[in-house]
PDB file of N, CA and C in Angstrom:
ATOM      1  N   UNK A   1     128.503 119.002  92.188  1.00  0.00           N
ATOM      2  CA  UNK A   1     128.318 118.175  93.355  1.00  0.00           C
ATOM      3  C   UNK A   1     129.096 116.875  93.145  1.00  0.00           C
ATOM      4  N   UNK A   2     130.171 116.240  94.502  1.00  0.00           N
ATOM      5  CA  UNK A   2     130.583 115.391  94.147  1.00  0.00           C
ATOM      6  C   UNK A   2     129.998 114.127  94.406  1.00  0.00           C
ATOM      7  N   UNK A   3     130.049 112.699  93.737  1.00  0.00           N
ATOM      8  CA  UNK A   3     129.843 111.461  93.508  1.00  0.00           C
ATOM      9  C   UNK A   3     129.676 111.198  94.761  1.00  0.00           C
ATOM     10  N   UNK A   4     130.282 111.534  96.347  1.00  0.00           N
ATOM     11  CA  UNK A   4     129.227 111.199  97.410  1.00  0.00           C
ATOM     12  C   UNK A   4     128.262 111.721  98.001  1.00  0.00           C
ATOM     13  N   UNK A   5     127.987 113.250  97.681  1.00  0.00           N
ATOM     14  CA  UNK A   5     126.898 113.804  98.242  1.00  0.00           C
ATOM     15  C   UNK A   5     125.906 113.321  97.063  1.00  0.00           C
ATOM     16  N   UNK A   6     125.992 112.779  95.546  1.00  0.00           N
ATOM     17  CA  UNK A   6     124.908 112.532  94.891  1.00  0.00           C
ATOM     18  C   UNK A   6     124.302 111.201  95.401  1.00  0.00           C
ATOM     19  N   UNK A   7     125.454 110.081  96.210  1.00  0.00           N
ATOM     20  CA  UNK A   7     125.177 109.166  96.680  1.00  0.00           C
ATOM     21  C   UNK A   7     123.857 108.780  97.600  1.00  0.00           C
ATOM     22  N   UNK A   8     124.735 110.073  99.043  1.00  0.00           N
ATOM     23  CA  UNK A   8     123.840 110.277 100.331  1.00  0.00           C
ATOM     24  C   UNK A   8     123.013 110.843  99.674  1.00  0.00           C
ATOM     25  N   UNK A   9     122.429 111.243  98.687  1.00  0.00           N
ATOM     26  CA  UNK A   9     120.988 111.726  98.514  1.00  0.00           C
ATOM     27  C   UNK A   9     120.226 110.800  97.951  1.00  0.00           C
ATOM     28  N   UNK A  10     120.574 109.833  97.080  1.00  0.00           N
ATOM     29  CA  UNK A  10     120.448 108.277  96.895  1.00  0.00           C
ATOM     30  C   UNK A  10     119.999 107.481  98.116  1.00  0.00           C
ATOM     31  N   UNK A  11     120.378 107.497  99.281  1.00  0.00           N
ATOM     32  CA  UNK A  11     119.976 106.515  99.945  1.00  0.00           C
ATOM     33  C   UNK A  11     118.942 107.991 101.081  1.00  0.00           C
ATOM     34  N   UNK A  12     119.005 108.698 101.149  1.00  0.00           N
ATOM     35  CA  UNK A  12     117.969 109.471 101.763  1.00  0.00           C
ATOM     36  C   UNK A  12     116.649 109.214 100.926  1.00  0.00           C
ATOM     37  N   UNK A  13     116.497 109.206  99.743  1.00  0.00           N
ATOM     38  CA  UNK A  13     115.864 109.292  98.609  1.00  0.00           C
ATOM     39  C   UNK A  13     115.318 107.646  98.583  1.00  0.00           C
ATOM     40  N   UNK A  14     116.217 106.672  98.964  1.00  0.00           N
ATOM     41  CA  UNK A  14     114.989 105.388  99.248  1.00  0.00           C
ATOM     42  C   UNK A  14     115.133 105.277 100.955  1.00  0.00           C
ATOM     43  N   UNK A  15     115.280 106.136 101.679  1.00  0.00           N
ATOM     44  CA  UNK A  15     114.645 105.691 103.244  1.00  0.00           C
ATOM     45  C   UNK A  15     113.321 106.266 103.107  1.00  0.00           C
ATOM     46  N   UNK A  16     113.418 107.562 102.585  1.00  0.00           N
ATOM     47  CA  UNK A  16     112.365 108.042 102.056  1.00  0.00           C
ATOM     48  C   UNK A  16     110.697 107.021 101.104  1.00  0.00           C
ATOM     49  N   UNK A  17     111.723 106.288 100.158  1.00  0.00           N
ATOM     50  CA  UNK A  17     111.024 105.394  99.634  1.00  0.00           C
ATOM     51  C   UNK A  17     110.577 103.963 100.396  1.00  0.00           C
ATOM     52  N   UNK A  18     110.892 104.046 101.247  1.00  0.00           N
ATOM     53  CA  UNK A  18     111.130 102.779 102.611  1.00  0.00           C
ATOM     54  C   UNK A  18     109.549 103.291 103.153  1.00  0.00           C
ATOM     55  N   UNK A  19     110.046 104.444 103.721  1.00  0.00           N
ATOM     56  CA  UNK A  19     108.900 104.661 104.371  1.00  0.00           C
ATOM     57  C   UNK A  19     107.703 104.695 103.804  1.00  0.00           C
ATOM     58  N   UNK A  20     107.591 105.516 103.120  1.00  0.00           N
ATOM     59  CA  UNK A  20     106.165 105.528 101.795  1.00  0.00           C
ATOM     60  C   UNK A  20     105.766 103.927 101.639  1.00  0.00           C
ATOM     61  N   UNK A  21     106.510 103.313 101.012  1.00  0.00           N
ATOM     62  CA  UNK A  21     105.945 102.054 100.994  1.00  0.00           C
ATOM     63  C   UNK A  21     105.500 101.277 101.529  1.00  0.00           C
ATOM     64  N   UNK A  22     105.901 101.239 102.875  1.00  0.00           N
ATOM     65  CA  UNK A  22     105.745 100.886 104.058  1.00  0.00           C
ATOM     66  C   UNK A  22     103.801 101.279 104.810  1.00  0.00           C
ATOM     67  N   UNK A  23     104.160 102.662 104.532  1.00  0.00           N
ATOM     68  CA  UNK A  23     102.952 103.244 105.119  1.00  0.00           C
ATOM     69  C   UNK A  23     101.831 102.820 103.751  1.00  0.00           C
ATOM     70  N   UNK A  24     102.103 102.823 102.457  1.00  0.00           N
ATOM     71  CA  UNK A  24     101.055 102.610 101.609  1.00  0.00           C
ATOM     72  C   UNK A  24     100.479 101.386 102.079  1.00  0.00           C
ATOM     73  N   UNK A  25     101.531 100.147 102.474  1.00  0.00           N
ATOM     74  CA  UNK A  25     100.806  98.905 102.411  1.00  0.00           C
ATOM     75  C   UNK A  25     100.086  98.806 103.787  1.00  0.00           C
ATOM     76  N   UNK A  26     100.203  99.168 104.991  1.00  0.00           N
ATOM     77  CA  UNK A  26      99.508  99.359 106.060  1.00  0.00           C
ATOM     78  C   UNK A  26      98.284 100.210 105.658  1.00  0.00           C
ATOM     79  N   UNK A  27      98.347 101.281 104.871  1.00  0.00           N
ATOM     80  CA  UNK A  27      96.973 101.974 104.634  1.00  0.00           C
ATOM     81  C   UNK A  27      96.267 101.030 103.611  1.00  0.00           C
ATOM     82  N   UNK A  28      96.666 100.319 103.011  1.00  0.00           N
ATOM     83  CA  UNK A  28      95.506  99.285 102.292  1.00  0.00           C
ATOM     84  C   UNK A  28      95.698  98.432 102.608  1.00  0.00           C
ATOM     85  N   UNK A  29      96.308  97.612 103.384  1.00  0.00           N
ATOM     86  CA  UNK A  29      95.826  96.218 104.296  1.00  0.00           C
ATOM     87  C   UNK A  29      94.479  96.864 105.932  1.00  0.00           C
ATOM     88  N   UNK A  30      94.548  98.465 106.146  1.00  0.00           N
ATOM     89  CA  UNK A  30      93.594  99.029 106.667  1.00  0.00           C
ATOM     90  C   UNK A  30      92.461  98.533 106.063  1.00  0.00           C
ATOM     91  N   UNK A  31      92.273  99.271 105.288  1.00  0.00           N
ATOM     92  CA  UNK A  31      91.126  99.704 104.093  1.00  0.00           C
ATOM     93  C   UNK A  31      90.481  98.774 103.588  1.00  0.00           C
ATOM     94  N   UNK A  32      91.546  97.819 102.711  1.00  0.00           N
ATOM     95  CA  UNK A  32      91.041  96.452 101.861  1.00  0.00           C
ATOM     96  C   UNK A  32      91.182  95.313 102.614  1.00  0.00           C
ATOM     97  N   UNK A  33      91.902  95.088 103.467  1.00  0.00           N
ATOM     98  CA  UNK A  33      92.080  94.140 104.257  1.00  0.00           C
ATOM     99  C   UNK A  33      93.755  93.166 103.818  1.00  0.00           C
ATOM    100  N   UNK A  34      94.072  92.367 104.096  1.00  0.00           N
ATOM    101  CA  UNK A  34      95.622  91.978 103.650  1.00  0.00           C
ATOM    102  C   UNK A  34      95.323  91.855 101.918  1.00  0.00           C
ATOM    103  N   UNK A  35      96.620  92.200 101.249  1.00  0.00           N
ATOM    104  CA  UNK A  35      96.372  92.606  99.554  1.00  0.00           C
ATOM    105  C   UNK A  35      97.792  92.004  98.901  1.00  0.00           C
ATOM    106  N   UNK A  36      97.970  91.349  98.441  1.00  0.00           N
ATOM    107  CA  UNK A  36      98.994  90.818  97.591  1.00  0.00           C
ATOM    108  C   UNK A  36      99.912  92.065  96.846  1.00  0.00           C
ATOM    109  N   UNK A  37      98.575  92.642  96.030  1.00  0.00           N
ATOM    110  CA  UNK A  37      99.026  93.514  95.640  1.00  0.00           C
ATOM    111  C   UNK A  37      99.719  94.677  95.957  1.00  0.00           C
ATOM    112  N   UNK A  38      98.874  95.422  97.288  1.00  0.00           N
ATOM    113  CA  UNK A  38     100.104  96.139  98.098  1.00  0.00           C
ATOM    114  C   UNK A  38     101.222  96.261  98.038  1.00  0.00           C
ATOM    115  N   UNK A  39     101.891  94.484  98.055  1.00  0.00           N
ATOM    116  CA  UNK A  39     102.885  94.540  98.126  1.00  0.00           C
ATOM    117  C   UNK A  39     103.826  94.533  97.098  1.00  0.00           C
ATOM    118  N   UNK A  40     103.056  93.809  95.756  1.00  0.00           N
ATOM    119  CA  UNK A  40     103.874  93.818  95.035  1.00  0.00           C
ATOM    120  C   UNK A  40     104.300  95.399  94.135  1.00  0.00           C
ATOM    121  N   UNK A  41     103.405  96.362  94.502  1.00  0.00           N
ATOM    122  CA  UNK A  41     103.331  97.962  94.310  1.00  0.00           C
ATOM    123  C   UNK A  41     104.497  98.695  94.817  1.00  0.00           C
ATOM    124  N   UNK A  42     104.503  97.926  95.893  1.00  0.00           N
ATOM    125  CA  UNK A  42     105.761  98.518  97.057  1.00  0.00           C
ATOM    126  C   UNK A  42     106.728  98.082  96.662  1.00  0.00           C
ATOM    127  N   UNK A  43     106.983  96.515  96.109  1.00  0.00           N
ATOM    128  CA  UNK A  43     108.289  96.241  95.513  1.00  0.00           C
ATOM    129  C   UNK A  43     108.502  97.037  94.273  1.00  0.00           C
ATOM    130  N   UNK A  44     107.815  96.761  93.297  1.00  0.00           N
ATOM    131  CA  UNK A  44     108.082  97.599  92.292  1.00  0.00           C
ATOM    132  C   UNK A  44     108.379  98.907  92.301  1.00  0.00           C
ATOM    133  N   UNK A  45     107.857  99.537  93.101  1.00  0.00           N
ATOM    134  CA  UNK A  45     108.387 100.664  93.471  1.00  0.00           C
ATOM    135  C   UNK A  45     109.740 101.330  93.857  1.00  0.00           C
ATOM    136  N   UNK A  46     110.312 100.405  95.134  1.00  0.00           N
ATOM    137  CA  UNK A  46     111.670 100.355  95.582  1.00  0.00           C
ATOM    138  C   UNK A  46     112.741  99.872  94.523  1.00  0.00           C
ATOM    139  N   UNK A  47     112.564  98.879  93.741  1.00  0.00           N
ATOM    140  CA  UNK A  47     113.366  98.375  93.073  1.00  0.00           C
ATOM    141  C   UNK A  47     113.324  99.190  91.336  1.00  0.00           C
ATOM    142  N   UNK A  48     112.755  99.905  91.162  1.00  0.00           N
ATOM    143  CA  UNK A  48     112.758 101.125  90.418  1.00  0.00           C
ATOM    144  C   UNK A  48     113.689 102.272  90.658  1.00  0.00           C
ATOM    145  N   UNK A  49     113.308 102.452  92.070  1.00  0.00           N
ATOM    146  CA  UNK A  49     113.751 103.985  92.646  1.00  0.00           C
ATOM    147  C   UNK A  49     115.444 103.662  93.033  1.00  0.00           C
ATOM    148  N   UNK A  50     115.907 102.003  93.641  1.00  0.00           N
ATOM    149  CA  UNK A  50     117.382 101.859  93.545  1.00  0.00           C
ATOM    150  C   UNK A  50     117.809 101.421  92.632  1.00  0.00           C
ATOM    151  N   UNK A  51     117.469 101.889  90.984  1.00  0.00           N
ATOM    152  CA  UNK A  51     117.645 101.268  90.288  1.00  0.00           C
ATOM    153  C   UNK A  51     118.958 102.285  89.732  1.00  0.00           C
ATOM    154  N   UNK A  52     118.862 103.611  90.608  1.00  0.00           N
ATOM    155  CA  UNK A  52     120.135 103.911  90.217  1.00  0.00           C
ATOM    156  C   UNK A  52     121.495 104.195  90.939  1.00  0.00           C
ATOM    157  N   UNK A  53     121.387 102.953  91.928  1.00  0.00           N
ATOM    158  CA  UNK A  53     122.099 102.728  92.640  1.00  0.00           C
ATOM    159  C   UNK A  53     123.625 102.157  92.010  1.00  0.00           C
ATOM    160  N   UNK A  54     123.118 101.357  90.774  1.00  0.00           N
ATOM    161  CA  UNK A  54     124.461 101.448  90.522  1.00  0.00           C
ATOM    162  C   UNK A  54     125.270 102.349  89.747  1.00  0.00           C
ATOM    163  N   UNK A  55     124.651 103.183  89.608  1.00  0.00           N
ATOM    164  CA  UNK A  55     126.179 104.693  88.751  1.00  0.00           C
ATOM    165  C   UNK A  55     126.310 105.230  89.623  1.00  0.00           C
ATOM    166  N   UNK A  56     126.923 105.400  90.996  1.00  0.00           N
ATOM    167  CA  UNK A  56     127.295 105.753  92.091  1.00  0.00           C
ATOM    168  C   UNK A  56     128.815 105.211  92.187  1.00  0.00           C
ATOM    169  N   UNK A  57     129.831 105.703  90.922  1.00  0.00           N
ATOM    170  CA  UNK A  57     130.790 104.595  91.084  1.00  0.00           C
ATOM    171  C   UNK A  57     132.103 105.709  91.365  1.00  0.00           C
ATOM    172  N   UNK A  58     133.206 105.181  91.936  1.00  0.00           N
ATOM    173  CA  UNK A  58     134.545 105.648  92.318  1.00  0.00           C
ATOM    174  C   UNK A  58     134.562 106.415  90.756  1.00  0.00           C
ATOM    175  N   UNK A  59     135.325 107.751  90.891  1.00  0.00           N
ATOM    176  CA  UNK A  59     135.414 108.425  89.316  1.00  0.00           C
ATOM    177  C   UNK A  59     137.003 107.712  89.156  1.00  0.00           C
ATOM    178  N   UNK A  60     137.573 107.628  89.941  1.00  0.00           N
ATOM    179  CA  UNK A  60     138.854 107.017  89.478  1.00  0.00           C
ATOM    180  C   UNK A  60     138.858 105.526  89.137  1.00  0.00           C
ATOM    181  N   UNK A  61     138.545 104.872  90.060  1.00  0.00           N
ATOM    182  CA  UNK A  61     138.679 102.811  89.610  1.00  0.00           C
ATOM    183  C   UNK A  61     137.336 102.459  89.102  1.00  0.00           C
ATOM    184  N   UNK A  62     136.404 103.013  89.482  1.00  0.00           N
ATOM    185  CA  UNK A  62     134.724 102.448  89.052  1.00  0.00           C
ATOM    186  C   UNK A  62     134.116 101.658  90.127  1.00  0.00           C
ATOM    187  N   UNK A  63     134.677 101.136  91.419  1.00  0.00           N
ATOM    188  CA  UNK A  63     134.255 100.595  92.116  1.00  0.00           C
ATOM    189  C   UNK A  63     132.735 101.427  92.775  1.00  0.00           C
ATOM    190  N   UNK A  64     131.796 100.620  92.616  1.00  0.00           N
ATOM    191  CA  UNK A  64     130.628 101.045  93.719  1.00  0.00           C
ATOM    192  C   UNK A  64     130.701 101.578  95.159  1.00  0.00           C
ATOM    193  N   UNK A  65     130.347 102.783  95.421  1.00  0.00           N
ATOM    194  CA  UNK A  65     130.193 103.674  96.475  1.00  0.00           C
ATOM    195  C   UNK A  65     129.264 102.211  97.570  1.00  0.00           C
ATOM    196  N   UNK A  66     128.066 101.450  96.938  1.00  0.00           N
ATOM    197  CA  UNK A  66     127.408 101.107  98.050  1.00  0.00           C
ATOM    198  C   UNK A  66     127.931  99.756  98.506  1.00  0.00           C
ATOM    199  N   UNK A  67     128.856  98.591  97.511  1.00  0.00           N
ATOM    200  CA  UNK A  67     129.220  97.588  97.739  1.00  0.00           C
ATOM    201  C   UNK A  67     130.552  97.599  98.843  1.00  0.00           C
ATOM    202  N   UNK A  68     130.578  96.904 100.104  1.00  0.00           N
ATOM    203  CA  UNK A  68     131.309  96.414 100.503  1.00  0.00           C
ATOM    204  C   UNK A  68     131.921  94.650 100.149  1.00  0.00           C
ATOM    205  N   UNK A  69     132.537  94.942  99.085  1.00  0.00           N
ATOM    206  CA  UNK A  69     132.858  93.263  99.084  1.00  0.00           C
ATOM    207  C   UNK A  69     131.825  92.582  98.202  1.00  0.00           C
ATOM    208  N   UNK A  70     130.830  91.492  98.337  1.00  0.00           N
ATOM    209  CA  UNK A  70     129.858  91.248  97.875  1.00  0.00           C
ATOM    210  C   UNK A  70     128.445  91.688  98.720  1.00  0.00           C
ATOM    211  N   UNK A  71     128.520  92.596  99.757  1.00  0.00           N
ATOM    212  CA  UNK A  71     127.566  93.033  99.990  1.00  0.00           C
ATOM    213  C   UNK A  71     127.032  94.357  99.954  1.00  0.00           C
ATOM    214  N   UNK A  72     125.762  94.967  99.926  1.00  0.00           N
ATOM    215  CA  UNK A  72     125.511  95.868  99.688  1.00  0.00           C
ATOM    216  C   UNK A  72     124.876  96.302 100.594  1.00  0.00           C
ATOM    217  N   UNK A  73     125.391  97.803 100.958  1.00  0.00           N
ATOM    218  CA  UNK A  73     124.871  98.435 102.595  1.00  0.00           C
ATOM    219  C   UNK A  73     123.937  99.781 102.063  1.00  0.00           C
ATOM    220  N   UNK A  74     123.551 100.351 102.705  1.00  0.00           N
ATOM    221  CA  UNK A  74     122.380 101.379 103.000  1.00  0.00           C
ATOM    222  C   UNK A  74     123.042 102.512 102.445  1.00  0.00           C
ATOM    223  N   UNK A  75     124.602 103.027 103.206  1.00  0.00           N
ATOM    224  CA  UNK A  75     124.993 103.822 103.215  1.00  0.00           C
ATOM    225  C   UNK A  75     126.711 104.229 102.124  1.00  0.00           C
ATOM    226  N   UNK A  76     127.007 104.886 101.386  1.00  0.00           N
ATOM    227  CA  UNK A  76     128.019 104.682 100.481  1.00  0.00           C
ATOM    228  C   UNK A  76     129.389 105.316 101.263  1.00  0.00           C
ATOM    229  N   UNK A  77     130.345 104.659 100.957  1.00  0.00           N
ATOM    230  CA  UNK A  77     131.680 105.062 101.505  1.00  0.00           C
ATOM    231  C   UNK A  77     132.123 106.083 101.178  1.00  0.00           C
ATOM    232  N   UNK A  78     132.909 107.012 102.324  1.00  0.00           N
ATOM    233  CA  UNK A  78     133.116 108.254 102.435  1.00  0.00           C
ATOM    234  C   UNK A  78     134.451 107.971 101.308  1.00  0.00           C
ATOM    235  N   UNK A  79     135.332 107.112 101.628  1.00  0.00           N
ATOM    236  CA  UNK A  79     136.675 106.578 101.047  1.00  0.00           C
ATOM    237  C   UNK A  79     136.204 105.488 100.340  1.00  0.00           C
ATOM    238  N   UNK A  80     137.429 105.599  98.984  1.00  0.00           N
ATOM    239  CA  UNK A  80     136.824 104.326  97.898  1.00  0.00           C
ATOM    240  C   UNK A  80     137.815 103.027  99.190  1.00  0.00           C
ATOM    241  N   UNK A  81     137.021 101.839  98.912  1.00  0.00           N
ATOM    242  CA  UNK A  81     137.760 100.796  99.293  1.00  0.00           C
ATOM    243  C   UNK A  81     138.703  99.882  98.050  1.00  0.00           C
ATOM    244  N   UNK A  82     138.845 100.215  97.120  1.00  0.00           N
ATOM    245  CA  UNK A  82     139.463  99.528  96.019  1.00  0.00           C
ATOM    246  C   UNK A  82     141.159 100.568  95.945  1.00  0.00           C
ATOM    247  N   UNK A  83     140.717 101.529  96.072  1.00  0.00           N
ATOM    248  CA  UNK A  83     142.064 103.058  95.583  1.00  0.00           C
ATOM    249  C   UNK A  83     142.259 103.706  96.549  1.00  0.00           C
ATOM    250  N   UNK A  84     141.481 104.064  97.263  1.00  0.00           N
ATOM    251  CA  UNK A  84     141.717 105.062  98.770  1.00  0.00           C
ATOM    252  C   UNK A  84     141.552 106.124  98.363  1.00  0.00           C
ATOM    253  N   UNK A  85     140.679 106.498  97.122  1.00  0.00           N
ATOM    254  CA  UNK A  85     140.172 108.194  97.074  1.00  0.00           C
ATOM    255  C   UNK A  85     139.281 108.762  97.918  1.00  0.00           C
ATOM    256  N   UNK A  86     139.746 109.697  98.339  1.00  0.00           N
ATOM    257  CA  UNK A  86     138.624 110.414  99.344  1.00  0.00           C
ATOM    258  C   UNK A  86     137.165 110.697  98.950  1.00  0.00           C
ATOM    259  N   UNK A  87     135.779 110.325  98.516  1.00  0.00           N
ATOM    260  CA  UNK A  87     134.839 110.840  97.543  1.00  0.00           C
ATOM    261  C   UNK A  87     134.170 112.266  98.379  1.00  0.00           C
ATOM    262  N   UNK A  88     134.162 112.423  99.437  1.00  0.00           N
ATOM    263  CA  UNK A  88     133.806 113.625 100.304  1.00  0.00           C
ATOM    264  C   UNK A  88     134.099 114.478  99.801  1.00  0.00           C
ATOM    265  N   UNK A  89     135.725 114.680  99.260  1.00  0.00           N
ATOM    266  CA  UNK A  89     135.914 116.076  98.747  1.00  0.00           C
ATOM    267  C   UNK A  89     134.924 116.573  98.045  1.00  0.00           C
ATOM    268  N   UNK A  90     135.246 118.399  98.273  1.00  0.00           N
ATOM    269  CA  UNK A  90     134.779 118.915  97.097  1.00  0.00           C
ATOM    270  C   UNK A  90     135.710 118.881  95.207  1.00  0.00           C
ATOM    271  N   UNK A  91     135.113 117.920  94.297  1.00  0.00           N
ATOM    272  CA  UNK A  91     134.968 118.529  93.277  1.00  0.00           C
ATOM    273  C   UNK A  91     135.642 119.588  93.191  1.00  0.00           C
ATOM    274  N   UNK A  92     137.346 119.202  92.102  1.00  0.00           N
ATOM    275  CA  UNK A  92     138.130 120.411  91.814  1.00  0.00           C
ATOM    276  C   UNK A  92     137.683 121.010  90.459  1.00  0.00           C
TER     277      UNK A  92
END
């Protein structure tokens, strides 16, 4: 599998984690009433799960699939922006 379909499963894999977290802290601000903790469960959580966001890198220059520039988007580039490799292909 190549370096962008491991990507897009990376960011499916925290919308996924978006949501869960999301819904945990609404089900115990239900339950317990507003909770500090909730939230800090939910962070820890997310920031675990993109924690392997960064080896998602161009196999040719190393540039990051998710960084545009100094920012970082949701979704990883089909084309490197540093070299112009295609990452879509299939893996020769």
């Amino acid at each position: 599998m190549n370096v962008y379909r491991l990507a897009v499963r990376h960011a499916q894999l925290m919308l996924f984690a978006l949501l869960t977290t999301f819904l945990f802290v609404i089900t115990i601000d239900r339950m317990l009433g507003h909770s500090t903790w909730a939230f800090a469960v939910a962070i820890i959580v997310l920031v675990v799960a993109n924690a392997r966001m960064r080896h998602f890198n161009c196999p040719q220059c190393g540039k990051n699939l998710f960084f545009r520039g100094l920012l970082v988007v949701p979704w990883p580039n089909r084309t490197c922006t540093k070299c112009g490799l295609e990452l879509d292909k299939p893996s020769e």
